[in-house]
PDB file of N, CA and C in Angstrom:
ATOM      1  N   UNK A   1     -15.674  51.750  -0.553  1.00  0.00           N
ATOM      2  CA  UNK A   1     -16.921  52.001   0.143  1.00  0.00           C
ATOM      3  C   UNK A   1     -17.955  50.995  -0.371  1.00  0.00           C
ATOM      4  N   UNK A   2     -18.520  50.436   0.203  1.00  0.00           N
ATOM      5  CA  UNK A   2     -19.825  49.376   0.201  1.00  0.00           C
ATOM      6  C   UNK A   2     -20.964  49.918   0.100  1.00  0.00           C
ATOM      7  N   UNK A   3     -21.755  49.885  -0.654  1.00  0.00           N
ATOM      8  CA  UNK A   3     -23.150  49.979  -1.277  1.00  0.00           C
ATOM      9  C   UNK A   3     -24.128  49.174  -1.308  1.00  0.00           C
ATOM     10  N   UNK A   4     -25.008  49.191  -0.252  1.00  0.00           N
ATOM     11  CA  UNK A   4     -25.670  48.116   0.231  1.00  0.00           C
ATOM     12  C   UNK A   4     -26.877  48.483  -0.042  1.00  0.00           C
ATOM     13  N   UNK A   5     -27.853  47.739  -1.226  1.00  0.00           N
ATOM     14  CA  UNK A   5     -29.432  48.039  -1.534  1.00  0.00           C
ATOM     15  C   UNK A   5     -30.151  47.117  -0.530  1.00  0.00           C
ATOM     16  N   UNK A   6     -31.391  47.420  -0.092  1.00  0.00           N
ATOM     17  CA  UNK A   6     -32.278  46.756   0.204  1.00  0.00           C
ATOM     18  C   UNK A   6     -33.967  46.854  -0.276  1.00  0.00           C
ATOM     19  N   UNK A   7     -34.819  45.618  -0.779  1.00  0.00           N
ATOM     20  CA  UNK A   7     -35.699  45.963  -1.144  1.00  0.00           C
ATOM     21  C   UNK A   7     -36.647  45.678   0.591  1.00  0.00           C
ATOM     22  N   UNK A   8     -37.647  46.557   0.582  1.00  0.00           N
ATOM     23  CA  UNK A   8     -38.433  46.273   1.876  1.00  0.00           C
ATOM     24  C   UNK A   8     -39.860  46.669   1.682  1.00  0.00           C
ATOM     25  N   UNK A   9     -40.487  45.670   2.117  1.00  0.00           N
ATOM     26  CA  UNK A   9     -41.801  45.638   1.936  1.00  0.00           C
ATOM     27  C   UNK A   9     -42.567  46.048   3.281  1.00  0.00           C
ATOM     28  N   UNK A  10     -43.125  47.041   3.159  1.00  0.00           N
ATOM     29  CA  UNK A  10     -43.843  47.516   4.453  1.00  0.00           C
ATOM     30  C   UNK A  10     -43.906  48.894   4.621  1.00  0.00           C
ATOM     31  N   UNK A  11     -43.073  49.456   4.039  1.00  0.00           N
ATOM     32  CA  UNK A  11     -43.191  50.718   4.279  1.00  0.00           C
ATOM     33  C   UNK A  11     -43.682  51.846   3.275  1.00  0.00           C
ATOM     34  N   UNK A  12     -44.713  52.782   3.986  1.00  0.00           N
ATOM     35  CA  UNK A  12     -45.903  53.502   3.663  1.00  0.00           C
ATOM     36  C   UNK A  12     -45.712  55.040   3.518  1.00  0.00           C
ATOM     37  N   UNK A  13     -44.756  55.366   4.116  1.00  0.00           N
ATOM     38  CA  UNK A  13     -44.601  57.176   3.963  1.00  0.00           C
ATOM     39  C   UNK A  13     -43.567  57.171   4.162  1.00  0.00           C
ATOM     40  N   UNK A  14     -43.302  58.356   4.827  1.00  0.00           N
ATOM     41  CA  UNK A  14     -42.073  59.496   5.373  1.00  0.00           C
ATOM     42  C   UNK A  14     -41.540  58.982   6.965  1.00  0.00           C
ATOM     43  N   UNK A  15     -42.733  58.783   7.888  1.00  0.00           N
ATOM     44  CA  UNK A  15     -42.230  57.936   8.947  1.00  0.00           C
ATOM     45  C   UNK A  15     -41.750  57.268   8.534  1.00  0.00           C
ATOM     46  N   UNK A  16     -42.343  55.846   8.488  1.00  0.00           N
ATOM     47  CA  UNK A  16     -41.656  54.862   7.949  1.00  0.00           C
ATOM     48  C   UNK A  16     -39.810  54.784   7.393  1.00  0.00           C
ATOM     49  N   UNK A  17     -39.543  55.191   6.620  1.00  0.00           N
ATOM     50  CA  UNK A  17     -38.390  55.988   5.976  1.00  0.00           C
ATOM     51  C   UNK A  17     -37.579  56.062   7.152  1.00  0.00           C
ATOM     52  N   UNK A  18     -37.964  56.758   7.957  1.00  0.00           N
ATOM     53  CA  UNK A  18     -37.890  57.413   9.007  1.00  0.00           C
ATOM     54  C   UNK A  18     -37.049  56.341  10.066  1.00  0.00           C
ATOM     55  N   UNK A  19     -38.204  55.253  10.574  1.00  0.00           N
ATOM     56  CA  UNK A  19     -37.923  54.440  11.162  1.00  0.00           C
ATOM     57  C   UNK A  19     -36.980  53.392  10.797  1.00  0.00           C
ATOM     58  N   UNK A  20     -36.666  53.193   9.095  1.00  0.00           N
ATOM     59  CA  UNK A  20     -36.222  51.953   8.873  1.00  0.00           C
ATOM     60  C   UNK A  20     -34.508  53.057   9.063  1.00  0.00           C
ATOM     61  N   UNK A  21     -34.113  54.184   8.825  1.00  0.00           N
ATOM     62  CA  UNK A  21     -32.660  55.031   8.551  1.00  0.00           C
ATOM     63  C   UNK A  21     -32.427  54.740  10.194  1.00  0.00           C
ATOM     64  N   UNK A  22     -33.504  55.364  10.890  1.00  0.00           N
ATOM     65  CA  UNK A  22     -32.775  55.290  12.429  1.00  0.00           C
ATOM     66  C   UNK A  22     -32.467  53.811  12.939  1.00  0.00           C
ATOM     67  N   UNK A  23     -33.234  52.869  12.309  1.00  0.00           N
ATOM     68  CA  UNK A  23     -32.767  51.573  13.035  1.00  0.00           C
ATOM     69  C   UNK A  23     -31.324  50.786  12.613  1.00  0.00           C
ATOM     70  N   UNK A  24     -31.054  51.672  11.205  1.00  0.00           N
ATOM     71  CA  UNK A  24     -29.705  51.003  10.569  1.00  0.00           C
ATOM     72  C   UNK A  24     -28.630  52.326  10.956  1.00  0.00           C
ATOM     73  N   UNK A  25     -28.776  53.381  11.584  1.00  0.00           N
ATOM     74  CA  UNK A  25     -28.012  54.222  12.188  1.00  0.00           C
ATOM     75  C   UNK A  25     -27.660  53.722  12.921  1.00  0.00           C
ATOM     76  N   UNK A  26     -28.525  53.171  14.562  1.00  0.00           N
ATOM     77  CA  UNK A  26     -28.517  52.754  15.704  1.00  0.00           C
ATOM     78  C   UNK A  26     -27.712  51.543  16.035  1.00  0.00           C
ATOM     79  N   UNK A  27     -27.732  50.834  14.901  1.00  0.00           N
ATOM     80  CA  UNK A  27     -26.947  49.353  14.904  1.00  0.00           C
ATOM     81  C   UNK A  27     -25.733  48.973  14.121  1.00  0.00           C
ATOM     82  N   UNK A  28     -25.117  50.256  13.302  1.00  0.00           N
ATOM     83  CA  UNK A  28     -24.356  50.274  12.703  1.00  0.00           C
ATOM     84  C   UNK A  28     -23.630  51.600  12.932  1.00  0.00           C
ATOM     85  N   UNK A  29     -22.030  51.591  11.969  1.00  0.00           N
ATOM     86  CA  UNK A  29     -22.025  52.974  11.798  1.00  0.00           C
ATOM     87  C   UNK A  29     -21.308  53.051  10.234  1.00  0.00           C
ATOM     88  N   UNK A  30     -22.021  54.073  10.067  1.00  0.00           N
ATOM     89  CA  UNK A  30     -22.912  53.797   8.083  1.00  0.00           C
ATOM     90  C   UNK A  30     -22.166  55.183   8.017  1.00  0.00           C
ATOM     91  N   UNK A  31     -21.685  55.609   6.583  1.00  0.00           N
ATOM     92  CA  UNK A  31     -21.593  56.823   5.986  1.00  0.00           C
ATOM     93  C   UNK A  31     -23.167  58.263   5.664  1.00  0.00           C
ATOM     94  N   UNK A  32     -23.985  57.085   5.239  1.00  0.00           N
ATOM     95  CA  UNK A  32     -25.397  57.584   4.670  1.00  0.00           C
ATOM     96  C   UNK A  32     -26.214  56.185   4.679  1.00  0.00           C
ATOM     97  N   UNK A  33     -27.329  56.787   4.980  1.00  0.00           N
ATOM     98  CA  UNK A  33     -28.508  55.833   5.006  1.00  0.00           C
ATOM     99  C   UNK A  33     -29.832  56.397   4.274  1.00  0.00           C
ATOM    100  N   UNK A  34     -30.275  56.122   3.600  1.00  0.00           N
ATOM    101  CA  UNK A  34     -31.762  56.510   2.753  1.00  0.00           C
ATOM    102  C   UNK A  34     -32.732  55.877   2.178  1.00  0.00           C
ATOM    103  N   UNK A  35     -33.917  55.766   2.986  1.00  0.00           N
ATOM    104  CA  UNK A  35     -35.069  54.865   2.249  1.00  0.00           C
ATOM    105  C   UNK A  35     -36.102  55.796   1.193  1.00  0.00           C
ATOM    106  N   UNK A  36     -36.898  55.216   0.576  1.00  0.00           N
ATOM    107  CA  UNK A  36     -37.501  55.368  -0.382  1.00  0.00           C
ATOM    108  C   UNK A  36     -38.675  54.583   0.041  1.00  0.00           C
ATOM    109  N   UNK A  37     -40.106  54.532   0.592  1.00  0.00           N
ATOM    110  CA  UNK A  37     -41.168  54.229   0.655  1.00  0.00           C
ATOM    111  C   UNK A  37     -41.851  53.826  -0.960  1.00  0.00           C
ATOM    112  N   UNK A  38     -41.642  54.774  -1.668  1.00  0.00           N
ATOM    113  CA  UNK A  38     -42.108  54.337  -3.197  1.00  0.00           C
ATOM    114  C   UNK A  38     -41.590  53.824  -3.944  1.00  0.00           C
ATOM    115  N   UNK A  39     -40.463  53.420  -4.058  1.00  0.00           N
ATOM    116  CA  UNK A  39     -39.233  52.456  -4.445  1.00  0.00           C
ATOM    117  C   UNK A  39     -39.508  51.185  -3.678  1.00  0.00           C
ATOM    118  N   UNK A  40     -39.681  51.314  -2.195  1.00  0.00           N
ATOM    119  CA  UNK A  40     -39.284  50.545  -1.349  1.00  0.00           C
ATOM    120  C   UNK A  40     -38.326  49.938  -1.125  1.00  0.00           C
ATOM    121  N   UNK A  41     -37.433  50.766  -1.092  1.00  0.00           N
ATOM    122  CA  UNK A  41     -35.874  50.528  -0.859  1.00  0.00           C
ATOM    123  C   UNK A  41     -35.338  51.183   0.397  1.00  0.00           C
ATOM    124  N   UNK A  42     -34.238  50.874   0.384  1.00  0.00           N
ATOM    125  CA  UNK A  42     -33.485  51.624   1.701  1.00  0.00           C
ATOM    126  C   UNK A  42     -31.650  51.536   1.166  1.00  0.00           C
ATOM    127  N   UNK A  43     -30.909  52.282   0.634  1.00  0.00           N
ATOM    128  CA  UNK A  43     -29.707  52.383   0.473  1.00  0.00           C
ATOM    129  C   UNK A  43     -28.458  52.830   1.533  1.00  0.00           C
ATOM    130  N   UNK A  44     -27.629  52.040   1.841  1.00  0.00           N
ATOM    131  CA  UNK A  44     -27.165  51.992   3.218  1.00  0.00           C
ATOM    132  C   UNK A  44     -25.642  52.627   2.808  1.00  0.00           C
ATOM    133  N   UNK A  45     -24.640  53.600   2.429  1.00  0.00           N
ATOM    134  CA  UNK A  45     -23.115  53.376   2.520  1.00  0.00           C
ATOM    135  C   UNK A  45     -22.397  53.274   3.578  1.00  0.00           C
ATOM    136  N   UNK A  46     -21.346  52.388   3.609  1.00  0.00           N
ATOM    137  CA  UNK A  46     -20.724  52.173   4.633  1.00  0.00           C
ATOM    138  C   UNK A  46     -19.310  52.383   4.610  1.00  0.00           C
ATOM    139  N   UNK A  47     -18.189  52.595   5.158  1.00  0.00           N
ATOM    140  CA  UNK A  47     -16.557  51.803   4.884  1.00  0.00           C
ATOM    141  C   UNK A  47     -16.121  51.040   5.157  1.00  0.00           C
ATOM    142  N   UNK A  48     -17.023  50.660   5.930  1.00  0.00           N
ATOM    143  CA  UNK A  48     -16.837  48.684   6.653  1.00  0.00           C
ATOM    144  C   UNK A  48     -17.800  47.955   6.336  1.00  0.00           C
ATOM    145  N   UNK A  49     -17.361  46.561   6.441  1.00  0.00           N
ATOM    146  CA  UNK A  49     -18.601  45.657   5.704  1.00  0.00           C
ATOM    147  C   UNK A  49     -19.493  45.646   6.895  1.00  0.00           C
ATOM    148  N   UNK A  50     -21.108  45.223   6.353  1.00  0.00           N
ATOM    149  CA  UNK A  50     -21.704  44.853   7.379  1.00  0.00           C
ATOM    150  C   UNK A  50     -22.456  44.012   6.952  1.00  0.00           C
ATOM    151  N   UNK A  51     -22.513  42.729   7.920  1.00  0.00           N
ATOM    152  CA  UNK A  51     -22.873  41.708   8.000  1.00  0.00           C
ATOM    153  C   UNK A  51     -23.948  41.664   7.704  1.00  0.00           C
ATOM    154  N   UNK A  52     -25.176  40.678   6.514  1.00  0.00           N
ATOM    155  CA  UNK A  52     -26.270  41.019   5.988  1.00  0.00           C
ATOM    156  C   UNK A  52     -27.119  40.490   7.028  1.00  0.00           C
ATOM    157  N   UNK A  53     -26.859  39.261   7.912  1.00  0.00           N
ATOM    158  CA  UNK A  53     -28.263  39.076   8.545  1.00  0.00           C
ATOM    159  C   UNK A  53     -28.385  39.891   9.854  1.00  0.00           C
ATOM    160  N   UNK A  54     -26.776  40.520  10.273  1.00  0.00           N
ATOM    161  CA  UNK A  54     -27.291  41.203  11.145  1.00  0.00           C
ATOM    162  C   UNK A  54     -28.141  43.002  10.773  1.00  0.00           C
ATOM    163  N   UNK A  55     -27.992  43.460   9.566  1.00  0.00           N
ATOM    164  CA  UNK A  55     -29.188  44.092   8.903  1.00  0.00           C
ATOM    165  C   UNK A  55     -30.304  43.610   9.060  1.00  0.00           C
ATOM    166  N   UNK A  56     -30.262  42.565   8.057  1.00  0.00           N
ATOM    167  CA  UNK A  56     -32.041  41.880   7.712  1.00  0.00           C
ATOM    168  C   UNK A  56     -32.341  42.311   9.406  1.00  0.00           C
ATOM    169  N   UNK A  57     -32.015  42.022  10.248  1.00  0.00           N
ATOM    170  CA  UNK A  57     -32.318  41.651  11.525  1.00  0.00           C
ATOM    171  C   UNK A  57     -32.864  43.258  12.540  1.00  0.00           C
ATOM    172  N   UNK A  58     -31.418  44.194  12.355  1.00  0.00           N
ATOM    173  CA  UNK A  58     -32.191  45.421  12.592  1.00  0.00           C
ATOM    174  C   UNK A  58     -33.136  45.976  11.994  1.00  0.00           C
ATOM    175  N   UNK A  59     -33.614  45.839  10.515  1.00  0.00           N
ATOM    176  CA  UNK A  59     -34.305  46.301  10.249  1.00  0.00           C
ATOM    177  C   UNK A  59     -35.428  45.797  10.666  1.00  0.00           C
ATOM    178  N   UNK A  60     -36.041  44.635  10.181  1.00  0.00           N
ATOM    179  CA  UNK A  60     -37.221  43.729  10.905  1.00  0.00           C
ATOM    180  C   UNK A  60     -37.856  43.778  12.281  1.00  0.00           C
ATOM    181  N   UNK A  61     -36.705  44.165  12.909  1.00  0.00           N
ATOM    182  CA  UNK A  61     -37.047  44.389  14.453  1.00  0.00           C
ATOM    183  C   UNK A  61     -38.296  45.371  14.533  1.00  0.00           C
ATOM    184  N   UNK A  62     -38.022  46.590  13.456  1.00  0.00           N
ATOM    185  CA  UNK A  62     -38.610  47.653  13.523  1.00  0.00           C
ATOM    186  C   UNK A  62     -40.187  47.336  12.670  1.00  0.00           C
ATOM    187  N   UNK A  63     -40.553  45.648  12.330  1.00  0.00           N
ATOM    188  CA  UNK A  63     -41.887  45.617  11.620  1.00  0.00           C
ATOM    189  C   UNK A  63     -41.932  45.736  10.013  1.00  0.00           C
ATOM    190  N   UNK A  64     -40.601  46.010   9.613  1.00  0.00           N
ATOM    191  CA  UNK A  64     -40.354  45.496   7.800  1.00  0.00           C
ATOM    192  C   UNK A  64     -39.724  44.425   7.713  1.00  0.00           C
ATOM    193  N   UNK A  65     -40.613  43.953   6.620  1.00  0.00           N
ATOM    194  CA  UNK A  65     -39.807  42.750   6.136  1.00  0.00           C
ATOM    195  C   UNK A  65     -38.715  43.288   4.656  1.00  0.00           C
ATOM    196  N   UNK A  66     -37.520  42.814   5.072  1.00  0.00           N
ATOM    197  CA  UNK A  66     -36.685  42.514   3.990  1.00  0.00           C
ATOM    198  C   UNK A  66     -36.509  42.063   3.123  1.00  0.00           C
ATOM    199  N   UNK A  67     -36.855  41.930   1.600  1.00  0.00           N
ATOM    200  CA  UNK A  67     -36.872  41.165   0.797  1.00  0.00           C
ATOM    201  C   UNK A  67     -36.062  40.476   0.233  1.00  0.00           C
ATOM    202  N   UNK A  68     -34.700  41.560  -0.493  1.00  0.00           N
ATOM    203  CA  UNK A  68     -33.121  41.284  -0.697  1.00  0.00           C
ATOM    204  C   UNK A  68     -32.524  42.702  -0.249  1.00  0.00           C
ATOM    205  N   UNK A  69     -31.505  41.975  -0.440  1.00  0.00           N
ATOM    206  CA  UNK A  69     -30.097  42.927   0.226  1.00  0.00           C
ATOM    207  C   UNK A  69     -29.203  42.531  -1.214  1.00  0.00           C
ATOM    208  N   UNK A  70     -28.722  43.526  -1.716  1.00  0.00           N
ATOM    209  CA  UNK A  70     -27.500  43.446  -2.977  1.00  0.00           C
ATOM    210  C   UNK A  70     -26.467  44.271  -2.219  1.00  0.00           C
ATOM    211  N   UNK A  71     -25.233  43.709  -2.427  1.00  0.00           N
ATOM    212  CA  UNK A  71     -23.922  44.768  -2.109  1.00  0.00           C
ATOM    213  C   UNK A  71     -22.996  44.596  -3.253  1.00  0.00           C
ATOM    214  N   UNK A  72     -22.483  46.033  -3.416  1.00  0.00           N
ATOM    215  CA  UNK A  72     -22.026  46.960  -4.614  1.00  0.00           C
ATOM    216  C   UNK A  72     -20.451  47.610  -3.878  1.00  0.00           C
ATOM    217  N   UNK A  73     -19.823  47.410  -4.394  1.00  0.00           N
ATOM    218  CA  UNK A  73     -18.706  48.503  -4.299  1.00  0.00           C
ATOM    219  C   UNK A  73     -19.495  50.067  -4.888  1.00  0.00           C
ATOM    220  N   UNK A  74     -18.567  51.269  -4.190  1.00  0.00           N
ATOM    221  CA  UNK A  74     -19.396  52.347  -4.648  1.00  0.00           C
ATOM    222  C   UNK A  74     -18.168  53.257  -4.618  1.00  0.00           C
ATOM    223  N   UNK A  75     -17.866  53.971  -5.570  1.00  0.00           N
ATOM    224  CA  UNK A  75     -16.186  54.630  -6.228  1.00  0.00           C
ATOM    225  C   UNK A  75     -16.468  56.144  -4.824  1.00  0.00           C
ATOM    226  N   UNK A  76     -15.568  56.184  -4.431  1.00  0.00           N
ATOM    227  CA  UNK A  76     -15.383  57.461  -3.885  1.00  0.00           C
ATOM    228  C   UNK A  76     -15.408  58.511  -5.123  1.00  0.00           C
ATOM    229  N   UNK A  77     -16.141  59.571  -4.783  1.00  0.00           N
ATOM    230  CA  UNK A  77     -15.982  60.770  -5.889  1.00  0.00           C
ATOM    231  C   UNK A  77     -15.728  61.898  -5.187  1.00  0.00           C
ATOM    232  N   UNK A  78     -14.359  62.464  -5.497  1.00  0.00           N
ATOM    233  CA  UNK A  78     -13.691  63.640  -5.095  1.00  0.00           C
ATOM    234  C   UNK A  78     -14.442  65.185  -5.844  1.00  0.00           C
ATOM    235  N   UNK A  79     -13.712  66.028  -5.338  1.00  0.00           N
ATOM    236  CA  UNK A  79     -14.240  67.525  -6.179  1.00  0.00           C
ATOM    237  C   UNK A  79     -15.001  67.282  -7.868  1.00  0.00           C
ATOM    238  N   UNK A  80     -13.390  66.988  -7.997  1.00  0.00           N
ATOM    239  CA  UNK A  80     -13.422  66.918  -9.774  1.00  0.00           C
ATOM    240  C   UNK A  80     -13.423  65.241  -9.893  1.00  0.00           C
ATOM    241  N   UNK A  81     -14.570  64.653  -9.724  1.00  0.00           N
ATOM    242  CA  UNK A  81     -14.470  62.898 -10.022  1.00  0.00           C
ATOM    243  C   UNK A  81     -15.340  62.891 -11.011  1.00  0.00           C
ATOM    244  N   UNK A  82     -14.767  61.688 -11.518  1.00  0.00           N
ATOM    245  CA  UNK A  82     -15.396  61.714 -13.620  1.00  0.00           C
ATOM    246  C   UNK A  82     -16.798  60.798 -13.157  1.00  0.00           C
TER     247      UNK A  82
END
C-alpha cells in the first residue's frame, strides 16, 4: 500500500479539508484520504500507484497550491499486527 503525504498551502478550516479529500476521491480511487488544515497536509492511501503530477493537478484545480508530495510504502496491519 502507498502512502502518499502532501504539504498544501491554502487551506483554512474544515471546508477546505473538505474540498481538497473530495477532489482526490473524484480523480482517483484511494483507500483513505485525510487533510489536516493545521498541519497543512493531506494524506492520501492507495493500492495502486498514483501518478504525482496528475495529483499536484487535481488538487490545484480546486485553488491549493501543492508544495511537496513524499511517497512511503505503508505495512498493511491485520487484527493482531505488531
Amino acid at each position: 500500500m502507498k502512502k502518499i503525504t502532501m504539504k498544501i498551502d491554502g487551506m483554512m478550516c474544515g471546508m477546505c479539508e473538505s474540498h481538497v479529500n473530495d477532489a482526490v476521491r473524484n480523480a482517483f480511487k484511494v483507500k483513505k484520504v485525510s487533510s489536516s488544515h493545521r498541519k497543512g497536509e493531506t494524506v492520501v492511501l492507495s493500492e495502486n500507484e498514483i501518478n504525482e503530477e496528475e495529483l499536484r493537478t487535481a488538487v490545484e484545480k480546486t485553488g491549493y497550491k501543492v508544495l511537496s508530495i513524499t511517497v512511503s510504502e505503508q505495512e498493511k496491519r491485520g487484527l493482531f499486527g505488531k
